[in-house]
N, C-alpha and C. Protein backbone atom coordinates (compact mmCIF):
# COMPACT_ATOMS: atom_id res chain seq x y z
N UNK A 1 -2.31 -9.03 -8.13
CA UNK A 1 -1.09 -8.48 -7.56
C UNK A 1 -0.02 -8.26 -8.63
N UNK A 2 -0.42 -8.99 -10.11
CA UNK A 2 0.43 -8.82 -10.62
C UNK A 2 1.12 -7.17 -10.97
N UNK A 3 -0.14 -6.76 -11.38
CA UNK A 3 0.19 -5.63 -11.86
C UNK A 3 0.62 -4.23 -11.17
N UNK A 4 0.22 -4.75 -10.06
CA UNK A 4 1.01 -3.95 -8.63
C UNK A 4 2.36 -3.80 -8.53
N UNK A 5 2.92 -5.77 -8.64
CA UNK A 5 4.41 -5.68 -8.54
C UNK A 5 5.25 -4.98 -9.77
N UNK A 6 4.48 -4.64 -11.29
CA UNK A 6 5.31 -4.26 -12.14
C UNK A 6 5.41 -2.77 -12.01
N UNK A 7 4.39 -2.50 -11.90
CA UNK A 7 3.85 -0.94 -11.39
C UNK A 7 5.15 -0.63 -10.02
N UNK A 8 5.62 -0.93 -9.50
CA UNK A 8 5.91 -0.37 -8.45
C UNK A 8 7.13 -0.87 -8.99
N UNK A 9 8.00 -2.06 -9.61
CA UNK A 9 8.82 -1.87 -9.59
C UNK A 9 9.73 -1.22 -11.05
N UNK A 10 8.71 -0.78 -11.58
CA UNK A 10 9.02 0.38 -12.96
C UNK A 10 9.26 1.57 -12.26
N UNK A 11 8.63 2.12 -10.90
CA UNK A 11 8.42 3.27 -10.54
C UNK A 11 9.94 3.12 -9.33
N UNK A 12 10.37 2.67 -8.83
CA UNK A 12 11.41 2.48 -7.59
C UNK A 12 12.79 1.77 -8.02
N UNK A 13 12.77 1.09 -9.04
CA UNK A 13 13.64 -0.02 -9.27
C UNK A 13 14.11 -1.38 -8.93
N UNK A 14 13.97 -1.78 -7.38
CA UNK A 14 14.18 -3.16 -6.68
C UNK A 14 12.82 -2.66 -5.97
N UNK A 15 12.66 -3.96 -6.06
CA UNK A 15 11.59 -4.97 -5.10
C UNK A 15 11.50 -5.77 -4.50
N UNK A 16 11.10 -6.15 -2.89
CA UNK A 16 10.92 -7.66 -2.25
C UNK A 16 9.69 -7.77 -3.04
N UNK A 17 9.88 -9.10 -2.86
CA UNK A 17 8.17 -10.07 -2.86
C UNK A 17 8.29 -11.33 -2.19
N UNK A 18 7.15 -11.72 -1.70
CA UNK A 18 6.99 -12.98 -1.19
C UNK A 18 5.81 -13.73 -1.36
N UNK A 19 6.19 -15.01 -2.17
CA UNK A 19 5.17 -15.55 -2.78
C UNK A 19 4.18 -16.24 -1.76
N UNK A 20 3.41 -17.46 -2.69
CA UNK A 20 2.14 -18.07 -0.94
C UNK A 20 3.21 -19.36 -0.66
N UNK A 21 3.72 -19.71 -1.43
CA UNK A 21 4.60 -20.81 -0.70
C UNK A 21 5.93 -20.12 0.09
N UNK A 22 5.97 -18.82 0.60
CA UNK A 22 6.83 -18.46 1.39
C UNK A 22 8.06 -18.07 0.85
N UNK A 23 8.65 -18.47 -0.50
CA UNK A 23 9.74 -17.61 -0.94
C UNK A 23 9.55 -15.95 -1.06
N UNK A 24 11.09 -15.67 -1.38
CA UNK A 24 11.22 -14.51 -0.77
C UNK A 24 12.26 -13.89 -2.29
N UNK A 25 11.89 -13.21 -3.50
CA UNK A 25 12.56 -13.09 -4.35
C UNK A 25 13.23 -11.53 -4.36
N UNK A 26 14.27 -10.90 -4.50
CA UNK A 26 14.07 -9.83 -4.51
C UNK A 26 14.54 -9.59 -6.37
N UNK A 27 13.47 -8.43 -6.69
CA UNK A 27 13.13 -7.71 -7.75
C UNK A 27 14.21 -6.80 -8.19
N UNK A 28 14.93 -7.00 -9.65
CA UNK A 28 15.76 -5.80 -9.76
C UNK A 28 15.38 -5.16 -11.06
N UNK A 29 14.81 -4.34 -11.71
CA UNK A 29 14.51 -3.94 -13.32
C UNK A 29 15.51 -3.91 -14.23
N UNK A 30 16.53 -4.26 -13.99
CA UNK A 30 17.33 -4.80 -15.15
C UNK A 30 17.54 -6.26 -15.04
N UNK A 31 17.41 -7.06 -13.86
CA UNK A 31 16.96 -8.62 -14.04
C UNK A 31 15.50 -9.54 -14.57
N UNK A 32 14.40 -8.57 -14.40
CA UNK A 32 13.22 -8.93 -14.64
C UNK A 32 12.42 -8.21 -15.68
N UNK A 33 11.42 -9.70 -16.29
CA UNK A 33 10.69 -9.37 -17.70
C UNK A 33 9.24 -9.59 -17.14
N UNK A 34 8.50 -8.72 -17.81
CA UNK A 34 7.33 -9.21 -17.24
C UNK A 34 6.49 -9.78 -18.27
N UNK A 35 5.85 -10.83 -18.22
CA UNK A 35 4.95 -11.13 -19.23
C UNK A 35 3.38 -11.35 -19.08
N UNK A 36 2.54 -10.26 -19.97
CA UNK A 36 1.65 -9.40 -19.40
C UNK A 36 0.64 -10.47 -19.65
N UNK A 37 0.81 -11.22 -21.15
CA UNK A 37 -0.09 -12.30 -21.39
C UNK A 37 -1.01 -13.41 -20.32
N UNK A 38 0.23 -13.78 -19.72
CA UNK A 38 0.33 -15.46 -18.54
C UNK A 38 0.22 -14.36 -16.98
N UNK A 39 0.68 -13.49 -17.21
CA UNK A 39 0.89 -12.09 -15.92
C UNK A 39 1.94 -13.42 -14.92
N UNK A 40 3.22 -13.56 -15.77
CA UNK A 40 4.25 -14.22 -15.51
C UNK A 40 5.46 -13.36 -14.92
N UNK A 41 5.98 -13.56 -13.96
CA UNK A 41 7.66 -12.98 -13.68
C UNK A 41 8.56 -13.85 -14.03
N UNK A 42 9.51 -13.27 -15.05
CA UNK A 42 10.62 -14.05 -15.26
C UNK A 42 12.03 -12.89 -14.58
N UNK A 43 12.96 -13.95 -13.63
CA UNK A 43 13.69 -13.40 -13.27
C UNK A 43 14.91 -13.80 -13.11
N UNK A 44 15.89 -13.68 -14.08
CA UNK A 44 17.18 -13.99 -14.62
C UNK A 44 17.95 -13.99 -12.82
N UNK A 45 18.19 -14.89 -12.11
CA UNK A 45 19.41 -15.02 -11.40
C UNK A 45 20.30 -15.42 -11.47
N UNK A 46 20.67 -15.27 -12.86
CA UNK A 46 22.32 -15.37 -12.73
C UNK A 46 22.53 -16.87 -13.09
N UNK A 47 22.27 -17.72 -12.53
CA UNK A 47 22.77 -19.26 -12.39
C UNK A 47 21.36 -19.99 -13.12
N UNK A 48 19.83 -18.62 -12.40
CA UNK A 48 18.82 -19.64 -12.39
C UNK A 48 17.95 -18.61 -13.00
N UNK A 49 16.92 -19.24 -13.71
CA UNK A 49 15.81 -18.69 -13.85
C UNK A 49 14.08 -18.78 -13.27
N UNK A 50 13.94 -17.83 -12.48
CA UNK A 50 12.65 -18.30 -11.74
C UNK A 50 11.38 -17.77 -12.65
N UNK A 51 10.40 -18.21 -13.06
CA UNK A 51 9.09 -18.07 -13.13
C UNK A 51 8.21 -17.98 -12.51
N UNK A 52 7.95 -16.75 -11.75
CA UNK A 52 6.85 -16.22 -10.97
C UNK A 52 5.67 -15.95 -11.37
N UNK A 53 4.42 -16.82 -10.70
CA UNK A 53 3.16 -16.63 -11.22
C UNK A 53 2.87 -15.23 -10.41
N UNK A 54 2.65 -14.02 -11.10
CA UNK A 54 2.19 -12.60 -10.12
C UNK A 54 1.08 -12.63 -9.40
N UNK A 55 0.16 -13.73 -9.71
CA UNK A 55 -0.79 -13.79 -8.92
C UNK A 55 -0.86 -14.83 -7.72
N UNK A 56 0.38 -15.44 -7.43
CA UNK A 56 0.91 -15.92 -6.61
C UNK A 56 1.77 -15.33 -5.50
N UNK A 57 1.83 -13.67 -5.58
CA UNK A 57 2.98 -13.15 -5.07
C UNK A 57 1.36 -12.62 -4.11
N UNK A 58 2.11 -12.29 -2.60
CA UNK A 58 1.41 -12.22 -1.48
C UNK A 58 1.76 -11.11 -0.60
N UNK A 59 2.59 -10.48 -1.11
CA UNK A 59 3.26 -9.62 -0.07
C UNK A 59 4.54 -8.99 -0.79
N UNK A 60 4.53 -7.54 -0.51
CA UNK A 60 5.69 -6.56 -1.31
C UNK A 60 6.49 -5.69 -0.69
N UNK A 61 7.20 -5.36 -0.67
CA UNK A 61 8.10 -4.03 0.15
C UNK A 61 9.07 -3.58 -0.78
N UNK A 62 9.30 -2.27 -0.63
CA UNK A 62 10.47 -1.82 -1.07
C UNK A 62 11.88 -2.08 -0.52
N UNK A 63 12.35 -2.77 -1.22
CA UNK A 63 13.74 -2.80 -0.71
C UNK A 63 14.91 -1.99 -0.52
N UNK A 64 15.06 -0.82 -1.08
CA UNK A 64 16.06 0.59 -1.44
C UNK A 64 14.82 1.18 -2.81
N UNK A 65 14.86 2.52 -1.79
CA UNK A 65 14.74 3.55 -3.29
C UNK A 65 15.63 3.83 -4.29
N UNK A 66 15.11 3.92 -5.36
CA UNK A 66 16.09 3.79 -6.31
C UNK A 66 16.27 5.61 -6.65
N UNK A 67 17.51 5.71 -6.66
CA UNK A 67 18.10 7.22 -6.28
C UNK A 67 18.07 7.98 -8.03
C-alpha cells in the first residue's frame, strides 16, 4: 500500500489514510517525506512527528482535490 499512498498523494496533494490500528492521519505534500528504503511515512505535525509504516496503512480517500 505503500506505494499507492505516495503515488496518489504526488498526483492530488492531501490524503486520508487509515492505518490497522484505526488511526486516521490526513496526508498533506508539503508535510510528508517518504522513505522508499523502510517504505516509511514521515509526517511533520507541527508539534509531532508520526512514523507511518505504509504497509500498515489499510484504507485511503481523497480528501480535497488539489486545484
Amino acid at each position: 500500500m505503500y506505494k499507492n499512498v505516495k503515488e496518489a498523494l504526488l498526483k492530488v496533494g492531501e490524503l486520508m489514510i487509515k492505518v490497522s490500528d484505526g488511526q486516521k492521519f490526513e496526508l498533506h505534500i508539503h508535510n510528508v517525506k517518504f522513505h522508499d528504503d523502510k517504505e516509511l511515512i514521515e509526517l511533520d505535525a507541527g508539534h509531532e512527528t508520526y512514523w507511518i509504516n505504509g504497509n500498515e496503512v489499510v484504507y485511503m480517500w481523497i480528501h480535497r482535490v488539489k486545484e
